[in-house]
PDB file of N, CA and C in Angstrom:
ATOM      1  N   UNK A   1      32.115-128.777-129.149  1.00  0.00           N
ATOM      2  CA  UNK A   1      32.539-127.400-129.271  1.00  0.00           C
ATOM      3  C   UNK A   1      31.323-126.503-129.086  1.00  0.00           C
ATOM      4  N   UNK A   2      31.390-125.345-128.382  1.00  0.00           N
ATOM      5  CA  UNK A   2      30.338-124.591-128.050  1.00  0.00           C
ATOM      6  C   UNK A   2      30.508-123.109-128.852  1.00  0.00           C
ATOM      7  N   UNK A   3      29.715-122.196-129.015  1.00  0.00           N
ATOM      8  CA  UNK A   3      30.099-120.794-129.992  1.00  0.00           C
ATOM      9  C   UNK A   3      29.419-120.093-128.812  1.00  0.00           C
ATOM     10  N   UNK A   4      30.282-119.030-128.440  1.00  0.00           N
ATOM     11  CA  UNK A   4      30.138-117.884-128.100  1.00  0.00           C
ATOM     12  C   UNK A   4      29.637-116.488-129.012  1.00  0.00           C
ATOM     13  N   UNK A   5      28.688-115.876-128.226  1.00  0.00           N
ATOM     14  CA  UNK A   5      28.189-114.953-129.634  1.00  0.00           C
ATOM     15  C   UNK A   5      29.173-113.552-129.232  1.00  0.00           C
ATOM     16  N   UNK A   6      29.411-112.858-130.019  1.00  0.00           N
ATOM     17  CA  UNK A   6      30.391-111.578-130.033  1.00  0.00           C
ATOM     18  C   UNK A   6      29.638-110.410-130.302  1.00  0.00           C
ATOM     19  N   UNK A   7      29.915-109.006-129.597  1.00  0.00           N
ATOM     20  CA  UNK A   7      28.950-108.074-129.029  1.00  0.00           C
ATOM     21  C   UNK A   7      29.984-106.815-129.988  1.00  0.00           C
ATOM     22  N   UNK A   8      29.783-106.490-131.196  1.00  0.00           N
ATOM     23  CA  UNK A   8      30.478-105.611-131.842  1.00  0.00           C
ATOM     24  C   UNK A   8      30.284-104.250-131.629  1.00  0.00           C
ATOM     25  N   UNK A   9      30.695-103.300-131.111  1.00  0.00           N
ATOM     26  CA  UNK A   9      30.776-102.012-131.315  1.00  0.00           C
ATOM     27  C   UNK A   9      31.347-100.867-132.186  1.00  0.00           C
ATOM     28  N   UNK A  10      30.988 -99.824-132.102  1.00  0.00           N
ATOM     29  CA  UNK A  10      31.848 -98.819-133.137  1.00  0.00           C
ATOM     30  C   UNK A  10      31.422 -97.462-132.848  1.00  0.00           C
ATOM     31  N   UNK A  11      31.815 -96.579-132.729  1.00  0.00           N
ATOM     32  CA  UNK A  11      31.844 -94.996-132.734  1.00  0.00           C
ATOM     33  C   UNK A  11      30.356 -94.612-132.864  1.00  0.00           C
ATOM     34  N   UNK A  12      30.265 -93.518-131.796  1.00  0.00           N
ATOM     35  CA  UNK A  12      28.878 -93.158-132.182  1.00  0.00           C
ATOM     36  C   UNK A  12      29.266 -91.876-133.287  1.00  0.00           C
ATOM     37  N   UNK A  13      30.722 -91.842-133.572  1.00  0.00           N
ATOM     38  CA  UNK A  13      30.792 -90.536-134.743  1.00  0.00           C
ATOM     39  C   UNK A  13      30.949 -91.188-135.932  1.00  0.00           C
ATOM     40  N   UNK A  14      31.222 -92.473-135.664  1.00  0.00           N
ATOM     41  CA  UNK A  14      30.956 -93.400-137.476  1.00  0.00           C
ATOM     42  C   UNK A  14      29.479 -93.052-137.850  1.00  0.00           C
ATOM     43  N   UNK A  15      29.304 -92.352-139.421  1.00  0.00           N
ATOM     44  CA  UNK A  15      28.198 -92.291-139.926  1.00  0.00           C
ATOM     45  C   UNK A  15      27.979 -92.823-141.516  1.00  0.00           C
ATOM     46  N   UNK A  16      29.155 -93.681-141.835  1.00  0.00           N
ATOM     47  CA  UNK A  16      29.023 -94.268-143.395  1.00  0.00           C
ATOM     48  C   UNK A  16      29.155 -95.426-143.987  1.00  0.00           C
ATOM     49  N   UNK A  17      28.840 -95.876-142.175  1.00  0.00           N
ATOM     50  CA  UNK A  17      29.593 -97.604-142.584  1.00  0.00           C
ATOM     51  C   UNK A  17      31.232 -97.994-142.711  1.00  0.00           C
ATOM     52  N   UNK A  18      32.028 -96.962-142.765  1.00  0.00           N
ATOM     53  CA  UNK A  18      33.240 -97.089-143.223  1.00  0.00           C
ATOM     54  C   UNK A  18      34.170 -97.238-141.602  1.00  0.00           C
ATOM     55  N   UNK A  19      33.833 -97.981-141.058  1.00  0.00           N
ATOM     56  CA  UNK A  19      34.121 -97.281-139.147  1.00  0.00           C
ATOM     57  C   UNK A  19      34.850 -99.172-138.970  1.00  0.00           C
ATOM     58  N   UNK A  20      35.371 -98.774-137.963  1.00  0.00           N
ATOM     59  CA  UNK A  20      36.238-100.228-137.313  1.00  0.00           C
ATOM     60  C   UNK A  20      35.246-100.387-136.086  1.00  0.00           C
ATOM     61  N   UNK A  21      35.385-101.452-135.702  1.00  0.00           N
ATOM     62  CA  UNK A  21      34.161-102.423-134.683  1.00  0.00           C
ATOM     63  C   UNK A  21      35.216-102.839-134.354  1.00  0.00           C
ATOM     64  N   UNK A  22      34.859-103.174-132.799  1.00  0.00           N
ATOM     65  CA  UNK A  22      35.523-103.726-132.112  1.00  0.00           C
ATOM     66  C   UNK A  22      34.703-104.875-131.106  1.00  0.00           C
ATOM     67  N   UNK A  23      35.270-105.812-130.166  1.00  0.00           N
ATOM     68  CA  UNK A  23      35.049-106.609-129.250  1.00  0.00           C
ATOM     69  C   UNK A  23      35.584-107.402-128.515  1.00  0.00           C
ATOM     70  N   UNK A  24      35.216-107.735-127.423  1.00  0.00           N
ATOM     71  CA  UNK A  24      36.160-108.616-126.681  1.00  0.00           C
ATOM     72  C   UNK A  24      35.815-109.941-126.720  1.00  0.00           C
ATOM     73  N   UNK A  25      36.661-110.302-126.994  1.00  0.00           N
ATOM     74  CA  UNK A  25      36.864-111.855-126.672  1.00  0.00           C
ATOM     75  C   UNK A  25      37.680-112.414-125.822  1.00  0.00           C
ATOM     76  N   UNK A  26      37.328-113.261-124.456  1.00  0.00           N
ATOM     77  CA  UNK A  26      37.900-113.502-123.526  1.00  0.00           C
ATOM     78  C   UNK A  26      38.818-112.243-122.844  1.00  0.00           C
ATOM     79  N   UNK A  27      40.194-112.511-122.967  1.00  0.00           N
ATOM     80  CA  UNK A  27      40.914-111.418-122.581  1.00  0.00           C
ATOM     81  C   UNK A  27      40.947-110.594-123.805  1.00  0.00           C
ATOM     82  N   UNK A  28      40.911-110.722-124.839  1.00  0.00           N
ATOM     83  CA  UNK A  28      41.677-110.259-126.506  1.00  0.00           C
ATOM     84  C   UNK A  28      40.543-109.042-126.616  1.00  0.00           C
ATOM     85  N   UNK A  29      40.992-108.461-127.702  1.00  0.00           N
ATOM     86  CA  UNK A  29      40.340-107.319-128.643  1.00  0.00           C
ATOM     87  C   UNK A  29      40.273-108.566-129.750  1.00  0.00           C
ATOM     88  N   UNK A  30      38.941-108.441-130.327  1.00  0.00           N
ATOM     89  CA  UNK A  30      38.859-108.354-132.063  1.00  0.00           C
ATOM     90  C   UNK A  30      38.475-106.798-132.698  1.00  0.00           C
ATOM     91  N   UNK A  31      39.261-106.508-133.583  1.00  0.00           N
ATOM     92  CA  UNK A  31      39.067-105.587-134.861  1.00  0.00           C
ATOM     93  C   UNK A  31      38.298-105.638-136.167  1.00  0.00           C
ATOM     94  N   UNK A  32      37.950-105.232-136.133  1.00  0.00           N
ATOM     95  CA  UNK A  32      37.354-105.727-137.812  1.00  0.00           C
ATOM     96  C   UNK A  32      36.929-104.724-138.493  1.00  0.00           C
ATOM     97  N   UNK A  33      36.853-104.419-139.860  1.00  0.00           N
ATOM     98  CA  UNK A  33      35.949-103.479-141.117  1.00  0.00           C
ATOM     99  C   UNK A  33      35.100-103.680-141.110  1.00  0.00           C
ATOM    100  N   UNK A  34      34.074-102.525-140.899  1.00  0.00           N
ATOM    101  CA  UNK A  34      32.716-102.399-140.937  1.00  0.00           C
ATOM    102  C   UNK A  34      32.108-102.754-141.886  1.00  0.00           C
ATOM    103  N   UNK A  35      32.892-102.464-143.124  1.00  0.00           N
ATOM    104  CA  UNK A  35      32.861-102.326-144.639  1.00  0.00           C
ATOM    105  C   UNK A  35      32.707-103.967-144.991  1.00  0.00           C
ATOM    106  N   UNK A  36      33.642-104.734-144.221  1.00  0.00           N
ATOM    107  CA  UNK A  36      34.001-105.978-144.898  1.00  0.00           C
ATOM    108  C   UNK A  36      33.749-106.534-143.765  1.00  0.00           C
ATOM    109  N   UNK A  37      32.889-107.047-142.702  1.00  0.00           N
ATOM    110  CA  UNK A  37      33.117-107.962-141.630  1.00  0.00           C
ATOM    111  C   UNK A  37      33.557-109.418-141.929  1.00  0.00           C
ATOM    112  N   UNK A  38      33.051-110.466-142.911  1.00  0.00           N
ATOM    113  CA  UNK A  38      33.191-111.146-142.919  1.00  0.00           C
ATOM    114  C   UNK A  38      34.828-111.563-143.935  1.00  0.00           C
ATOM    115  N   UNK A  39      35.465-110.800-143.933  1.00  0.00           N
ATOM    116  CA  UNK A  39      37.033-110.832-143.777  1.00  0.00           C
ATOM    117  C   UNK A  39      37.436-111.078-142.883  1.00  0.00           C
ATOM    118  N   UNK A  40      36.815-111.368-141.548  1.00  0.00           N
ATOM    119  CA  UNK A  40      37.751-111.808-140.102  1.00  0.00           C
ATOM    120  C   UNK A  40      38.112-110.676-139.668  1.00  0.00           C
ATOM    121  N   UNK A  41      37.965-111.076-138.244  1.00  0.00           N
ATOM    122  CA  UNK A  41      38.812-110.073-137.878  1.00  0.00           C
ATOM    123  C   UNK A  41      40.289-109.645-137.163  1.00  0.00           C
ATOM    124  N   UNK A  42      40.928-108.428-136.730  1.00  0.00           N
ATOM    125  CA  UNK A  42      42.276-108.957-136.320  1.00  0.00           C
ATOM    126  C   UNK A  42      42.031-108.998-134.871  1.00  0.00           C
ATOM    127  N   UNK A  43      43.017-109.926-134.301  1.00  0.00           N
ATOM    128  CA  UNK A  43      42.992-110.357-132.552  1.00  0.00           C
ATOM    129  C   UNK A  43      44.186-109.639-132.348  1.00  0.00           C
ATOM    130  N   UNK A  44      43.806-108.900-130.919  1.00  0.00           N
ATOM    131  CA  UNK A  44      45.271-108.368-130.218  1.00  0.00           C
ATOM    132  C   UNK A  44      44.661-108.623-128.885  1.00  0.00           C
ATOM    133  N   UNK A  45      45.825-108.283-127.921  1.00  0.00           N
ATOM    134  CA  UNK A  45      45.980-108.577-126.245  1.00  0.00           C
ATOM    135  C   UNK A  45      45.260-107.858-126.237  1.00  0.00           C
ATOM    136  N   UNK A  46      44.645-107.994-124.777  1.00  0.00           N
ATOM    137  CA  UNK A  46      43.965-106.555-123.760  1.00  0.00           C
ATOM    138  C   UNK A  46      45.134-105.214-123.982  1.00  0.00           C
ATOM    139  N   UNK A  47      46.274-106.110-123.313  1.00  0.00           N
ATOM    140  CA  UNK A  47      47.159-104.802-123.079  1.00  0.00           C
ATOM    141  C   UNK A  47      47.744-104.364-124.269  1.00  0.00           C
ATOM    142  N   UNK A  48      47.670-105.380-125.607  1.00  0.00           N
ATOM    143  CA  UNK A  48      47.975-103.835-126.907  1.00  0.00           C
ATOM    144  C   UNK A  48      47.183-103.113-126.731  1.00  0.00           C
ATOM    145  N   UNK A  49      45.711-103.588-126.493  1.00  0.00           N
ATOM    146  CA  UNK A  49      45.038-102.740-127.014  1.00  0.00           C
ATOM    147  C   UNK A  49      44.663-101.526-126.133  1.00  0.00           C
ATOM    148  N   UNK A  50      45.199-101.457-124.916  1.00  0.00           N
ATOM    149  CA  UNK A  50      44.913-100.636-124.181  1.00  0.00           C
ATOM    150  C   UNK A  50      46.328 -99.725-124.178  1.00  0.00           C
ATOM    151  N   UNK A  51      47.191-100.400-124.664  1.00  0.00           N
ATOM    152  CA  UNK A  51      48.522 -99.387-124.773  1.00  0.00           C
ATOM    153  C   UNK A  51      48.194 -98.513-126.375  1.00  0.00           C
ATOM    154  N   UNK A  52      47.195 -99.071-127.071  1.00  0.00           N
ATOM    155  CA  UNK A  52      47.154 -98.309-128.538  1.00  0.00           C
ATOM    156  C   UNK A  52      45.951 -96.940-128.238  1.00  0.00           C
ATOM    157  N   UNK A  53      45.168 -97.493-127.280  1.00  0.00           N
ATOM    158  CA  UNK A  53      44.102 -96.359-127.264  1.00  0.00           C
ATOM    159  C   UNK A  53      44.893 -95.618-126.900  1.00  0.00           C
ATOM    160  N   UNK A  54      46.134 -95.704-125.435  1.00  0.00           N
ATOM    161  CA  UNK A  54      46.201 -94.663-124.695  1.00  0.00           C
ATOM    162  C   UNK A  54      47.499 -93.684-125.921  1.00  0.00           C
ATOM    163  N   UNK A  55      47.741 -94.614-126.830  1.00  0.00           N
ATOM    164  CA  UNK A  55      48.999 -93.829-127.866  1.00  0.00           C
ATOM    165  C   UNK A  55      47.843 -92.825-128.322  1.00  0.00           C
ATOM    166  N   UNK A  56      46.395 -93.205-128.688  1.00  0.00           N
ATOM    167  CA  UNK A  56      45.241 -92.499-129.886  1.00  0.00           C
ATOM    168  C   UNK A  56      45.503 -91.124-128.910  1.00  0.00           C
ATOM    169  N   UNK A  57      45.224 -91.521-127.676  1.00  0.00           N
ATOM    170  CA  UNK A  57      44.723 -90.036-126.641  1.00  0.00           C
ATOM    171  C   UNK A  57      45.578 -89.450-126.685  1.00  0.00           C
ATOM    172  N   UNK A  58      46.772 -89.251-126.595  1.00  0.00           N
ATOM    173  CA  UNK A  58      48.168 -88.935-126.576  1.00  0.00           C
ATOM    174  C   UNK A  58      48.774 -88.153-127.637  1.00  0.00           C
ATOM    175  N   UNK A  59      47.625 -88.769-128.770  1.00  0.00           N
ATOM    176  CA  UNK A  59      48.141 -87.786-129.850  1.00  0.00           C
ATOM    177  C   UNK A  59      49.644 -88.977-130.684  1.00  0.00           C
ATOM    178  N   UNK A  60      49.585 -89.852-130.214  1.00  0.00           N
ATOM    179  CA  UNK A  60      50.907 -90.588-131.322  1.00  0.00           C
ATOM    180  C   UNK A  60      51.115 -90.869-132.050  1.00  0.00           C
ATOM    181  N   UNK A  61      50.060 -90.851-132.754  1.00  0.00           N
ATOM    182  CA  UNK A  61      49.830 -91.140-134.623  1.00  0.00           C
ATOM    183  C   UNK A  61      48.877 -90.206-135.150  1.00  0.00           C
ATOM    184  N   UNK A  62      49.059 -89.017-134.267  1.00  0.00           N
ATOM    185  CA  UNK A  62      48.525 -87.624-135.076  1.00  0.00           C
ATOM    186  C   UNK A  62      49.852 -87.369-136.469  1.00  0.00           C
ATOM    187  N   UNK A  63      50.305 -87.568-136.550  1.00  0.00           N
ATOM    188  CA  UNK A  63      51.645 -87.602-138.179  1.00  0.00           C
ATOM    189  C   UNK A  63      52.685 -86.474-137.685  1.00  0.00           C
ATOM    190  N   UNK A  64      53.044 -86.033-136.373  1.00  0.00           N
ATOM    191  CA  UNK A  64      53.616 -85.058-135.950  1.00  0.00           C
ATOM    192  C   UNK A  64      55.191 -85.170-136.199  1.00  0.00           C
TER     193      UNK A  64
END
């Protein structure tokens, strides 16, 4: 078995530690708490995750 190392990102407007990280793995998104990384993190498709950003831009879970 071989380990791949994982390249985490997060907001350059996160300033408290309290921010979600993200990364890709293979095709997938991982998610994870900044706060808590080593809780795991959650796996979704490319294409949730590209259908959830485009809901963020859109305004779809502004609480309207």
């Amino acid at each position: 078995m071989y380990s791949v190392e994982i390249h985490w990102a997060r907001s350059s407007y996160c300033a408290n530690n309290s921010c979600l990280e993200v990364a890709r793995a293979g095709d997938g998104i991982l998610v994870r708490d900044s706060k808590n990384p080593d809780a795991g993190p959650l796996a979704v498709t490319g294409v949730a995750w590209t259908s959830f950003v485009r809901g963020v831009k859109a305004g779809e879970f502004d609480g309207r």
